[in-house]
Protein backbone atom coordinates (compact mmCIF):
# COMPACT_ATOMS: atom_id res chain seq x y z
CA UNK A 1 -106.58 -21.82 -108.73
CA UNK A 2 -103.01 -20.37 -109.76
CA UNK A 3 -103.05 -19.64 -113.96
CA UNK A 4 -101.02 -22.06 -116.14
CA UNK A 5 -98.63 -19.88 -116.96
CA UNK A 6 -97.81 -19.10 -120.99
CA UNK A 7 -95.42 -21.29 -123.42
CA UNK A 8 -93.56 -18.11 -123.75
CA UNK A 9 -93.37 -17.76 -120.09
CA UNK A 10 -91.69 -21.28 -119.71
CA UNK A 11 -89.43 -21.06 -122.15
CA UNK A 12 -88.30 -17.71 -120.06
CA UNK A 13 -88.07 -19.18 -116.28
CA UNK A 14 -85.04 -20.89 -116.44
CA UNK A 15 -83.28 -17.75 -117.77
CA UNK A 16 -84.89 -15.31 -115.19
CA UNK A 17 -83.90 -18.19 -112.62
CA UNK A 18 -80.13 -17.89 -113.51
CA UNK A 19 -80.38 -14.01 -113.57
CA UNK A 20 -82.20 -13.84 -110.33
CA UNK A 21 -79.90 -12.69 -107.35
CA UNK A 22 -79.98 -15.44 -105.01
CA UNK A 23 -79.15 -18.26 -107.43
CA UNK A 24 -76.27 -16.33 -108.73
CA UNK A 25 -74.57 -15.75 -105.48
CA UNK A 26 -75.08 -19.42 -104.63
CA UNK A 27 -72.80 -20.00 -107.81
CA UNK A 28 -70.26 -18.15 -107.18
CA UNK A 29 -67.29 -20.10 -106.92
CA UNK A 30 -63.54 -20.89 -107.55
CA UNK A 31 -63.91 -18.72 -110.61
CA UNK A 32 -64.60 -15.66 -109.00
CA UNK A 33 -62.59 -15.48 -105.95
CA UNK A 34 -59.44 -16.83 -108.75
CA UNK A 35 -60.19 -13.86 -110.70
CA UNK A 36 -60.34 -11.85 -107.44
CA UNK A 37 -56.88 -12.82 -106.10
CA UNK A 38 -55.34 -12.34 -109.65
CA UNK A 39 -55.72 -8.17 -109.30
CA UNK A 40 -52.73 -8.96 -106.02
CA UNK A 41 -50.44 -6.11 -105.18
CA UNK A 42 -48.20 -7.36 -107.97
CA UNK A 43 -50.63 -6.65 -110.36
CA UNK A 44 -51.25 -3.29 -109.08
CA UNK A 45 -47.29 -2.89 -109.32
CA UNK A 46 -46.58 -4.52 -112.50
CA UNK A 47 -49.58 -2.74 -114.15
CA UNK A 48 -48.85 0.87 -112.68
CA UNK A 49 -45.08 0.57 -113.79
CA UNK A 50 -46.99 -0.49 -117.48
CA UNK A 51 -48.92 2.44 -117.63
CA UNK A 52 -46.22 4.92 -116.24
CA UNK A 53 -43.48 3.54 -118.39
CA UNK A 54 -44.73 3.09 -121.82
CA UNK A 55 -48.25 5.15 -121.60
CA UNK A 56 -51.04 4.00 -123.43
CA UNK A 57 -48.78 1.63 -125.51
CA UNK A 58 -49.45 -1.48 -123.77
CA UNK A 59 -53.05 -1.62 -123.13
CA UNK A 60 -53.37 -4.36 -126.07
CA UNK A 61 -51.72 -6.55 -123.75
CA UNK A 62 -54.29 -6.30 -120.89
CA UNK A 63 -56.93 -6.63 -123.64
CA UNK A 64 -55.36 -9.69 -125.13
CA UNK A 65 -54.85 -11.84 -122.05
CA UNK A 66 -58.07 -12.35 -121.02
CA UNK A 67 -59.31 -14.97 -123.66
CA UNK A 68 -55.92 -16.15 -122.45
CA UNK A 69 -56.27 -16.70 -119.43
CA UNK A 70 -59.97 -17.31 -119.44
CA UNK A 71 -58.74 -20.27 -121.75
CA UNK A 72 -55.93 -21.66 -119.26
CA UNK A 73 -57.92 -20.83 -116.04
CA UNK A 74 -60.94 -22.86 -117.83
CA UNK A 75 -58.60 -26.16 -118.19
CA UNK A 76 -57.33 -25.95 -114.70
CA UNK A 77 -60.71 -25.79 -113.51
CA UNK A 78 -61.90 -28.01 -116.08
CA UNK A 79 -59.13 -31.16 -114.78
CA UNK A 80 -60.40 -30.90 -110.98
CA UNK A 81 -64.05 -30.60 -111.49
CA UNK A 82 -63.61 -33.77 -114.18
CA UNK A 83 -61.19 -35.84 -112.09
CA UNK A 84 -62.00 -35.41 -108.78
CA UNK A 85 -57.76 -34.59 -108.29
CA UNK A 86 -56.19 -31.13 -107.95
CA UNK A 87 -53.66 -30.10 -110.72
CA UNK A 88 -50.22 -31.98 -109.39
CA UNK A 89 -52.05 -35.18 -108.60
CA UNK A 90 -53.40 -35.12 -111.95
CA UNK A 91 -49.77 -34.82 -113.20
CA UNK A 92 -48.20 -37.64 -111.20
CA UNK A 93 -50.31 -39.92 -113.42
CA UNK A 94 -48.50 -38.61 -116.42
CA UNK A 95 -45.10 -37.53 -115.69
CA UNK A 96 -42.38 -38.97 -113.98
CA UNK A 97 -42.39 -38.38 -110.31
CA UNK A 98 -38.96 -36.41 -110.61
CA UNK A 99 -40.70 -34.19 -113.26
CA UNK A 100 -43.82 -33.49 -111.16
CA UNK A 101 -41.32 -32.77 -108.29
CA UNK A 102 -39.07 -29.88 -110.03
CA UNK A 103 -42.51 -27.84 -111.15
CA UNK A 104 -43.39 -28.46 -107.53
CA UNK A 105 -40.52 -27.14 -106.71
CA UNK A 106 -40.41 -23.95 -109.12
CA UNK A 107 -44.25 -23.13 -107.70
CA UNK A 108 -42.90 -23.18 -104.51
CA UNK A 109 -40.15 -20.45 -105.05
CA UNK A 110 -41.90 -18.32 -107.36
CA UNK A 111 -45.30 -18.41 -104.67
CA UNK A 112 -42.64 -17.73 -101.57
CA UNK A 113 -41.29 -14.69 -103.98
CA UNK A 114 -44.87 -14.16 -104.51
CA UNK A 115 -45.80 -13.90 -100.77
CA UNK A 116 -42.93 -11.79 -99.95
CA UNK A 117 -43.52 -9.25 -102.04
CA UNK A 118 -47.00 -8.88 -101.62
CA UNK A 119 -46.31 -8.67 -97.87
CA UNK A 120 -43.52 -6.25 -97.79
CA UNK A 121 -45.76 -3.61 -100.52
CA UNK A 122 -49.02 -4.30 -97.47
CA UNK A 123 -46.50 -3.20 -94.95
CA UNK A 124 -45.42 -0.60 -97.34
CA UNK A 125 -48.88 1.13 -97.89
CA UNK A 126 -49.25 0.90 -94.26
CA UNK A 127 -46.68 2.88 -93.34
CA UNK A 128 -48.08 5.04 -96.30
CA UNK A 129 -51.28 5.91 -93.98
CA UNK A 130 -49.94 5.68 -90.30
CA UNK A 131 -46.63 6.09 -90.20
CA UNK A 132 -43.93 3.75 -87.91
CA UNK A 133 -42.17 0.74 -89.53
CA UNK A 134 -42.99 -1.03 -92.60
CA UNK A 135 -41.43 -4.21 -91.77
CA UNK A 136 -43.78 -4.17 -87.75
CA UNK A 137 -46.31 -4.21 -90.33
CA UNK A 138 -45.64 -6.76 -92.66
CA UNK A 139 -44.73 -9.29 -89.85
CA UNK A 140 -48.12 -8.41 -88.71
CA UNK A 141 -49.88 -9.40 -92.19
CA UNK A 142 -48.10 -12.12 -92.31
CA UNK A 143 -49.33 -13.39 -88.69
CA UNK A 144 -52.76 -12.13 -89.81
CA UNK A 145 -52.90 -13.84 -92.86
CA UNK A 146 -51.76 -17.25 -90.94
CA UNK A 147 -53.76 -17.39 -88.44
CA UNK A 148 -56.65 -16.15 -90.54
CA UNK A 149 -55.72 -19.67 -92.84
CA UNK A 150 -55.81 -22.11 -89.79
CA UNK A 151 -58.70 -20.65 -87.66
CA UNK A 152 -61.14 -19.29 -90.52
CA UNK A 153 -62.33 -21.16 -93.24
CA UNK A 154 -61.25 -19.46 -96.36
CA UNK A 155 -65.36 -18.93 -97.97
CA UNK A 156 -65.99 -16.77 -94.96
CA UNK A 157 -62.42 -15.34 -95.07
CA UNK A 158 -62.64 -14.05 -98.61
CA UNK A 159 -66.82 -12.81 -97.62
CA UNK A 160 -64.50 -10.62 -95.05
CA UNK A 161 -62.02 -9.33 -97.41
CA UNK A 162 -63.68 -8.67 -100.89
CA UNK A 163 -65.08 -4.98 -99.80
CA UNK A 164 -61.68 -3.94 -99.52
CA UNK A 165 -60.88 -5.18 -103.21
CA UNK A 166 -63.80 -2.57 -104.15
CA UNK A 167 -60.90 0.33 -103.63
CA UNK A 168 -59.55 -0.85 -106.78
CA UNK A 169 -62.60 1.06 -108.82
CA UNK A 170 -60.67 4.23 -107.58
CA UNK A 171 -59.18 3.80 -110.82
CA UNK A 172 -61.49 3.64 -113.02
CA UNK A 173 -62.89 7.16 -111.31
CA UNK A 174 -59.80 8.42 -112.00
CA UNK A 175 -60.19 8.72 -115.93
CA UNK A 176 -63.26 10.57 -115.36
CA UNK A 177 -61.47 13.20 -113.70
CA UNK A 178 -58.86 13.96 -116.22
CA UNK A 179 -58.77 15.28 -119.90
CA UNK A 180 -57.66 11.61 -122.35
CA UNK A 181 -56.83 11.30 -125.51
CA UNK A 182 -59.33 8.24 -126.13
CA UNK A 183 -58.34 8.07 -129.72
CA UNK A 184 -55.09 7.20 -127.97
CA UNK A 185 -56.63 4.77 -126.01
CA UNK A 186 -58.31 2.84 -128.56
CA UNK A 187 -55.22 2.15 -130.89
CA UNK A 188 -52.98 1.10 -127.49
CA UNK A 189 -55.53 -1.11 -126.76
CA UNK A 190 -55.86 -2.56 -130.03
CA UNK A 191 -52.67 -2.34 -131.63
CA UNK A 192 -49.07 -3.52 -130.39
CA UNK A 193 -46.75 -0.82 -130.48
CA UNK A 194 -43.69 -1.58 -128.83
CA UNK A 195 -39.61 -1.45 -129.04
CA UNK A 196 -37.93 -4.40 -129.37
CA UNK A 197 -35.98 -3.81 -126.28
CA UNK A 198 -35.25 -6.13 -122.79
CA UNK A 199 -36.93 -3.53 -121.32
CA UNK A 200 -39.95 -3.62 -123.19
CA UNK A 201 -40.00 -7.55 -123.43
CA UNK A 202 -39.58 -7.31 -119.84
CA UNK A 203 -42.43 -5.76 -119.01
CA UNK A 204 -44.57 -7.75 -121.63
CA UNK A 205 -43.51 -10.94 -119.48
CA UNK A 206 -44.28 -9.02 -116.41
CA UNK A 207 -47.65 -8.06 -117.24
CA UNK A 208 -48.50 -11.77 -118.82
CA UNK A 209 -46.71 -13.66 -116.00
CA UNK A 210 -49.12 -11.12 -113.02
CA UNK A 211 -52.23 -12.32 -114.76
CA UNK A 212 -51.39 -16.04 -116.19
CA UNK A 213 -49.71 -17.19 -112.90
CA UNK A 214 -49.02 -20.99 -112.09
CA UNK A 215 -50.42 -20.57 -108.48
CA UNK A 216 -53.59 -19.91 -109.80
CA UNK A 217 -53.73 -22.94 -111.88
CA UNK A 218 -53.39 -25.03 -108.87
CA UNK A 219 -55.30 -22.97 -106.45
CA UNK A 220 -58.50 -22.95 -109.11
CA UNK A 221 -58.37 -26.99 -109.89
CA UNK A 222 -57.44 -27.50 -106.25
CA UNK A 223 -60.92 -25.10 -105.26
CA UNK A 224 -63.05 -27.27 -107.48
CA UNK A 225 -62.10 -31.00 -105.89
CA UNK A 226 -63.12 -29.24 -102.83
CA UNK A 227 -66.08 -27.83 -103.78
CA UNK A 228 -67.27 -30.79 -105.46
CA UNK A 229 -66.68 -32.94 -101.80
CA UNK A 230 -68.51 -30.26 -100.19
CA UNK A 231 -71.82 -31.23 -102.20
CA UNK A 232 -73.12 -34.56 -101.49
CA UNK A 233 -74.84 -34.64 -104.79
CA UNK A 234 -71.75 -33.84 -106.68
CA UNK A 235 -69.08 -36.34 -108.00
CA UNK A 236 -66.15 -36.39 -110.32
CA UNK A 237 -67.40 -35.95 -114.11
CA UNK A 238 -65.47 -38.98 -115.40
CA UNK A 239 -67.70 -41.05 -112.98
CA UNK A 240 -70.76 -38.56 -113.18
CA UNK A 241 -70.74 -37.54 -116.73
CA UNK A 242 -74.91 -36.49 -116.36
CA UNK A 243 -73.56 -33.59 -114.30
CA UNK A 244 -70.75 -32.46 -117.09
CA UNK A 245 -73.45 -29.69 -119.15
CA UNK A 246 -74.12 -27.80 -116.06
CA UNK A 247 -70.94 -27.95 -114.40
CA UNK A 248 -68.81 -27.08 -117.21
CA UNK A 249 -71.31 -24.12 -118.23
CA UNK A 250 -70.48 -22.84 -114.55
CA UNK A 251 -66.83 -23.37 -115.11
CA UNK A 252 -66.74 -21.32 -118.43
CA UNK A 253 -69.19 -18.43 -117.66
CA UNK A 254 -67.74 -17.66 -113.63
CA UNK A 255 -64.35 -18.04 -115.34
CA UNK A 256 -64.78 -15.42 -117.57
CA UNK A 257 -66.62 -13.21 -115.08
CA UNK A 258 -63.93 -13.25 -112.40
CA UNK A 259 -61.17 -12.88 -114.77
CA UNK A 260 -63.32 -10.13 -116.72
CA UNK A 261 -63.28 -8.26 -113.33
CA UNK A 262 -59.28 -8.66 -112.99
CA UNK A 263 -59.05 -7.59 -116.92
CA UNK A 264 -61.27 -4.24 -116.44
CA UNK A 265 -59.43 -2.97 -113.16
CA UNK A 266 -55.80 -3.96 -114.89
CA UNK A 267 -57.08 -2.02 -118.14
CA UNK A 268 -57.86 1.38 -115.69
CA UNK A 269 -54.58 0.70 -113.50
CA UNK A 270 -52.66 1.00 -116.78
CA UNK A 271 -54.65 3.90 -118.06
CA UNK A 272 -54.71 5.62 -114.81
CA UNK A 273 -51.18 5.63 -114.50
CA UNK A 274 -50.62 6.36 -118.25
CA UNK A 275 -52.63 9.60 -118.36
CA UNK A 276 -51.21 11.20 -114.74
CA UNK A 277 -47.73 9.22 -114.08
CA UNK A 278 -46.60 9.17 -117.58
CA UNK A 279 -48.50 12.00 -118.87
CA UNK A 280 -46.04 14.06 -116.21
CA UNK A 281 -42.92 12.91 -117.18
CA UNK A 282 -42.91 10.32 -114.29
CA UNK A 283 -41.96 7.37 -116.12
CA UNK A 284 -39.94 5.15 -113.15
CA UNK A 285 -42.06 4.13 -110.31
CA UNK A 286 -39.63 3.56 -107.42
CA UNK A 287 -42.11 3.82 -104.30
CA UNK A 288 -45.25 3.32 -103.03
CA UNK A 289 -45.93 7.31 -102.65
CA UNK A 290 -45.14 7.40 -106.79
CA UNK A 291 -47.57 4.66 -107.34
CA UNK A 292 -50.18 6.10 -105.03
CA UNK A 293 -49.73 9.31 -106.53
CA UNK A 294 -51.98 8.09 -109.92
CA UNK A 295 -55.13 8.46 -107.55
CA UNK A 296 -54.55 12.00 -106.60
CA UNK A 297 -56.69 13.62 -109.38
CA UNK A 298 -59.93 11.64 -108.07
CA UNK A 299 -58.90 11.42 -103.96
CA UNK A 300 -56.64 14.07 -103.65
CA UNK A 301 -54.98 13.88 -100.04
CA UNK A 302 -57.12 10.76 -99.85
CA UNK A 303 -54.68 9.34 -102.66
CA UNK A 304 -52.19 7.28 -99.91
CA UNK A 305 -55.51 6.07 -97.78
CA UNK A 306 -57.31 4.57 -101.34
CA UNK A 307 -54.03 3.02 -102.65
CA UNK A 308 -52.65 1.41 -99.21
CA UNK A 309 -56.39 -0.06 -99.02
CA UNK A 310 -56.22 -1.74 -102.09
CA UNK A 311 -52.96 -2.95 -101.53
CA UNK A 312 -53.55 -4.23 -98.17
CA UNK A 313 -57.27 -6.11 -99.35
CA UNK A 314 -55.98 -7.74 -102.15
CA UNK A 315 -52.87 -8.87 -100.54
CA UNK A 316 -54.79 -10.47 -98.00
CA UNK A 317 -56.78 -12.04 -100.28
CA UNK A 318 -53.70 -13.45 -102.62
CA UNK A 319 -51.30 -14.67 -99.89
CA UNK A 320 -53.41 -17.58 -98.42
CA UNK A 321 -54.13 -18.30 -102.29
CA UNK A 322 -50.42 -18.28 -102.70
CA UNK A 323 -49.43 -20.16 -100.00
CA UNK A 324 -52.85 -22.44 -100.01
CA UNK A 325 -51.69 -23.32 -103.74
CA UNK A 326 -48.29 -24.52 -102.83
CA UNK A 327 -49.44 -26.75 -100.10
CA UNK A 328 -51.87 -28.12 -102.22
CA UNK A 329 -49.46 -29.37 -105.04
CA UNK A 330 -47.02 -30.89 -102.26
CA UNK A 331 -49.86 -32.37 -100.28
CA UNK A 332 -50.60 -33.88 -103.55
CA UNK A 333 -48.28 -35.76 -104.27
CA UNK A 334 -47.32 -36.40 -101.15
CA UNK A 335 -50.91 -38.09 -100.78
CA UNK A 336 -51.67 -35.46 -97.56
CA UNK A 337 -54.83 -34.84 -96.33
CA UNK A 338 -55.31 -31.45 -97.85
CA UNK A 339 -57.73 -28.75 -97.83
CA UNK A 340 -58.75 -25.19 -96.22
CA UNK A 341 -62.06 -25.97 -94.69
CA UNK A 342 -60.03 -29.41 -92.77
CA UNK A 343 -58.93 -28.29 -89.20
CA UNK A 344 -54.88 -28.23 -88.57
CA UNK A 345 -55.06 -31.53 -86.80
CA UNK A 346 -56.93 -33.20 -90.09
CA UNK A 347 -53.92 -31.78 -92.18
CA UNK A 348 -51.11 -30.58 -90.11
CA UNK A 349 -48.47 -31.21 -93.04
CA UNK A 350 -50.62 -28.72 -95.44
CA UNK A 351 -50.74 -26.58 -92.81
CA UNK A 352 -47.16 -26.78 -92.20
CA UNK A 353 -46.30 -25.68 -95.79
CA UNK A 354 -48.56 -22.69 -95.80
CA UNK A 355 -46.73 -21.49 -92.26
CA UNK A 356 -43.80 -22.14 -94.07
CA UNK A 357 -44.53 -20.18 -97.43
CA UNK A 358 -45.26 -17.16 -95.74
CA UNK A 359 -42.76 -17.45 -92.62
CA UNK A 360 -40.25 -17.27 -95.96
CA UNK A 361 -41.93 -14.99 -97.50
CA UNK A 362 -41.41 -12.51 -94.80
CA UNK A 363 -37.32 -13.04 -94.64
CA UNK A 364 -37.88 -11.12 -98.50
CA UNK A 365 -38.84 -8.61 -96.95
CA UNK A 366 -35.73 -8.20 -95.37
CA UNK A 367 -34.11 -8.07 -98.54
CA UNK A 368 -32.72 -4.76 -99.96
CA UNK A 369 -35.01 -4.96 -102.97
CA UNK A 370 -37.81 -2.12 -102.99
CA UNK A 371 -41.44 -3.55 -102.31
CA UNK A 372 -42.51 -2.18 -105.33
CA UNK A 373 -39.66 -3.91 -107.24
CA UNK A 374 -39.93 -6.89 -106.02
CA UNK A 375 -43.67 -7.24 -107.03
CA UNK A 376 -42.64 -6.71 -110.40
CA UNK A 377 -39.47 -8.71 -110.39
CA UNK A 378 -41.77 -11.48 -108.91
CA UNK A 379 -44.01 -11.04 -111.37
CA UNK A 380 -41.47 -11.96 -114.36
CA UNK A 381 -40.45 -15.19 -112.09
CA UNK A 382 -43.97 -16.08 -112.60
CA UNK A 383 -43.86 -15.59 -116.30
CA UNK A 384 -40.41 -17.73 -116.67
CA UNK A 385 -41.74 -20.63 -114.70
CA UNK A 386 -45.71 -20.70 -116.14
CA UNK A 387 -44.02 -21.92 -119.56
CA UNK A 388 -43.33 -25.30 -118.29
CA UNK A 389 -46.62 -25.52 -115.61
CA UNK A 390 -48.68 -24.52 -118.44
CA UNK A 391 -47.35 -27.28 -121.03
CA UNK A 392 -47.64 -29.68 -118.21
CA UNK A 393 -51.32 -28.89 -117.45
CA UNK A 394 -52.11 -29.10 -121.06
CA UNK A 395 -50.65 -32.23 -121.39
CA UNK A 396 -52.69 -33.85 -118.69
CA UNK A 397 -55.98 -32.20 -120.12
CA UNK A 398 -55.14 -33.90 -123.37
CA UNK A 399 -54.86 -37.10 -122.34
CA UNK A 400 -58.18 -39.25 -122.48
CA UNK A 401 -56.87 -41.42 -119.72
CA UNK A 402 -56.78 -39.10 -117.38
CA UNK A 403 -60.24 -37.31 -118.46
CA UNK A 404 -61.81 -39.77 -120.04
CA UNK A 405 -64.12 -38.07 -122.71
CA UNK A 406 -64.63 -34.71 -120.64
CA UNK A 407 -60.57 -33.66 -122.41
CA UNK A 408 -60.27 -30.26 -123.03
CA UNK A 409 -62.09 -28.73 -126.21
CA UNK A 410 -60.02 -28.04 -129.09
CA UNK A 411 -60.07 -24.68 -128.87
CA UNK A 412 -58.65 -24.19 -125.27
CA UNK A 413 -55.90 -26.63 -126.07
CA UNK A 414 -55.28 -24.24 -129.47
CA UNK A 415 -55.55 -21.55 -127.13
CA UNK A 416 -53.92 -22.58 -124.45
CA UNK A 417 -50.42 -23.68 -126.46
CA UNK A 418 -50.40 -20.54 -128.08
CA UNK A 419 -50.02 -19.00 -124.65
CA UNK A 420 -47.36 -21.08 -123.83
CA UNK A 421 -45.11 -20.26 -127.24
CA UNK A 422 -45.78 -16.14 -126.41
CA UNK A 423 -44.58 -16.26 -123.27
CA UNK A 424 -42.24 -19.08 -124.03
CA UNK A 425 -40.97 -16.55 -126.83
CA UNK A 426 -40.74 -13.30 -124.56
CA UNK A 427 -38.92 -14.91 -122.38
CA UNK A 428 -36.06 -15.99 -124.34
CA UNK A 429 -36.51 -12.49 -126.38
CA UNK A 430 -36.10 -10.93 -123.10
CA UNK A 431 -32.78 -12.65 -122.11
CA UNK A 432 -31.56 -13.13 -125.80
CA UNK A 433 -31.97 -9.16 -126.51
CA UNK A 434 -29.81 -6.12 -124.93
């Protein structure tokens, strides 16, 4: 006969159940692989011409988004897993049609931007490592990354691709290697220190508009509808509200984990690049070899091979996320059949707009703009058009009638419209100043 175990004992169960390994990976969800795709070759880009650039000096910003984005990320998540609707069919219940249509619209462009750059710095860093033509390679991504969307669901996709995300840790090796000034370290990460220049504002946009992007709104509420279909003993909250306390817990704590991830490897790419780049007088990063070069101190002639494999994982892990995103919010509200784990002849139009994303996406590459430019440049689009995405989500997560009593908590929306007026103010700052 088994002992009865201890009082003590039960109390502890259900904690060593969460902790224990096999639960945890069975909960890993939208959260994660959101926060995964958020550390895309434009945030390598935008963050490495951060840390090169201005040093140290804007670390605070890296350490300041992530309640911020944990916040926003949380309400996205928090309007699918409640409604049963992704993010833009959610908002054709509040706005006007024509309204829901222009931020559509403006996702659209800003992903297509998005996917271009991200593809043209992939065939970049592979040219870094073997040589022949950059833009052979980034047609080849792109066909890659399509075919990979239609023919493989995305869970098993993004099982594939995460172990070439783990170059990214490079970075944080790198500060090991190297003599910093971590009194430095802790007032830039602390303190904002910064000119009131278009440059600087610039960059502040940059850096917010990498990490609070409006694909990932969409992508993350979009990811939770389908999840929730997926389990037969899952429903909508609103009609379901027994299941809201678990559900979201989940939301909150994978939220913060996968955007804690994107947060820590941002925080190194700035410092990395800060204490070698910078540190050297190399203050303009024009190329991929410049932007590889922050790696040299921990891989040496290895420096090309670690960089070109973290460009190349994550950007294969943020295009179908780009492109998924937009073809979820048309699909929408055009009432499609939408989804990645449907076949291309259950939803040939969402299909359609994800070859179409990235078939654009590739004519950028064509442009004269440097890969590692456009990355950043992209990266500012997506700060200029999150403003109005934002207020619109908020909006809809306010509204009782679309969440019934599951709105979101006063804090996120306190949170969450404070985002909106910074980056609603460094934009203007950045166009208003010279």
């Amino acid at each position: 006969m088994k002992p009865v175990p201890s009082t003590g004992w039960r109390r502890l169960a259900p904690l060593v159940e969460f902790l224990s390994l096999r639960p945890l990976l069975r909960r890993l969800g939208p959260g994660i692989v959101t926060g995964a795709a958020d550390d895309d070759p434009g945030g390598i880009a935008t963050h490495s011409q951060a840390g090169a650039q201005f040093g140290v000096g804007l670390l605070w910003t890296v350490v300041l988004i992530l309640p911020l984005v944990v916040a926003v990320q949380s309400v996205s998540a928090r309007i699918g897993r409640v409604t049963g609707h992704g993010l833009a069919a959610n908002m054709t219940r509040v706005f006007p049609r024509p309204v829901v249509l222009t931020l559509v619209g403006l996702l659209f462009v800003a992903n297509t931007v998005n996917i271009g750059a991200d593809l043209a710095a992939m065939g970049a860093a592979a040219h870094l490592v073997l040589g022949g033509s950059a833009h052979l390679y980034t047609i080849g991504f792109a066909a890659f990354s399509l075919l990979a969307v239609v023919f493989v669901p995305y869970h098993r996709y993004v099982g594939f691709l995460k172990w070439l995300t783990f170059s990214m840790f490079a970075y944080v090796g790198v500060v090991f290697t190297v003599h910093i000034d971590w009194r430095a370290v802790a007032i830039g990460s602390v303190m904002p220190r910064f000119d009131l220049s278009s440059e600087a504002l610039t960059m502040i946009l940059a850096i917010f508009g990498t990490t609070i992007s409006p694909y990932l709104f969409f992508w993350q509420s979009s990811q939770e509808v389908e999840e929730e279909e997926a389990d037969p003993m899952a429903g909508p909250l609103i009609d379901n509200p027994g299941q809201a306390p678990r559900e979201l817990r989940r939301i909150a704590w994978e939220t913060w984990l996968g955007m804690g991830f994107c947060s820590l490897v941002a925080f190194f790419i700035v410092l990395t690049t800060a204490v070698t780049l910078h540190a050297s007088g190399q203050t303009d990063i024009q190329t991929s070899e410049q932007a590889a070069a922050a790696l040299r101190p921990i891989a040496g002639d290895f420096a090309f091979l670690l960089f070109s494999l973290g460009i190349i994982g994550t950007g294969l892990l943020a295009v179908p996320v780009l492109a998924g995103s937009a073809a979820y919010a048309v699909g929408e509200v055009r009432g499609w059949r939408i989804g990645l784990e449907r076949t291309p002849g259950e939803a040939l139009p969402f299909y359609a707009i994800i070859g179409l994303a990235i078939a654009l996406g590739v004519a950028v590459d064509f442009s004269p703009l440097d890969p590692l430019k456009a990355l950043f440049w992209s990266a500012v689009l997506n700060g200029l058009i999150t403003v109005p995405v934002m207020a619109a989500m908020l909006v809809v997560a306010s509204r009782s009638s679309a969440m019934g009593a599951f709105v979101a908590t006063p804090l996120q929306r306190i949170v969450g419209w404070l985002t909106t007026a910074l980056m609603a103010t460094a934009a203007v700052a950045m166009f208003a100043l010279p």
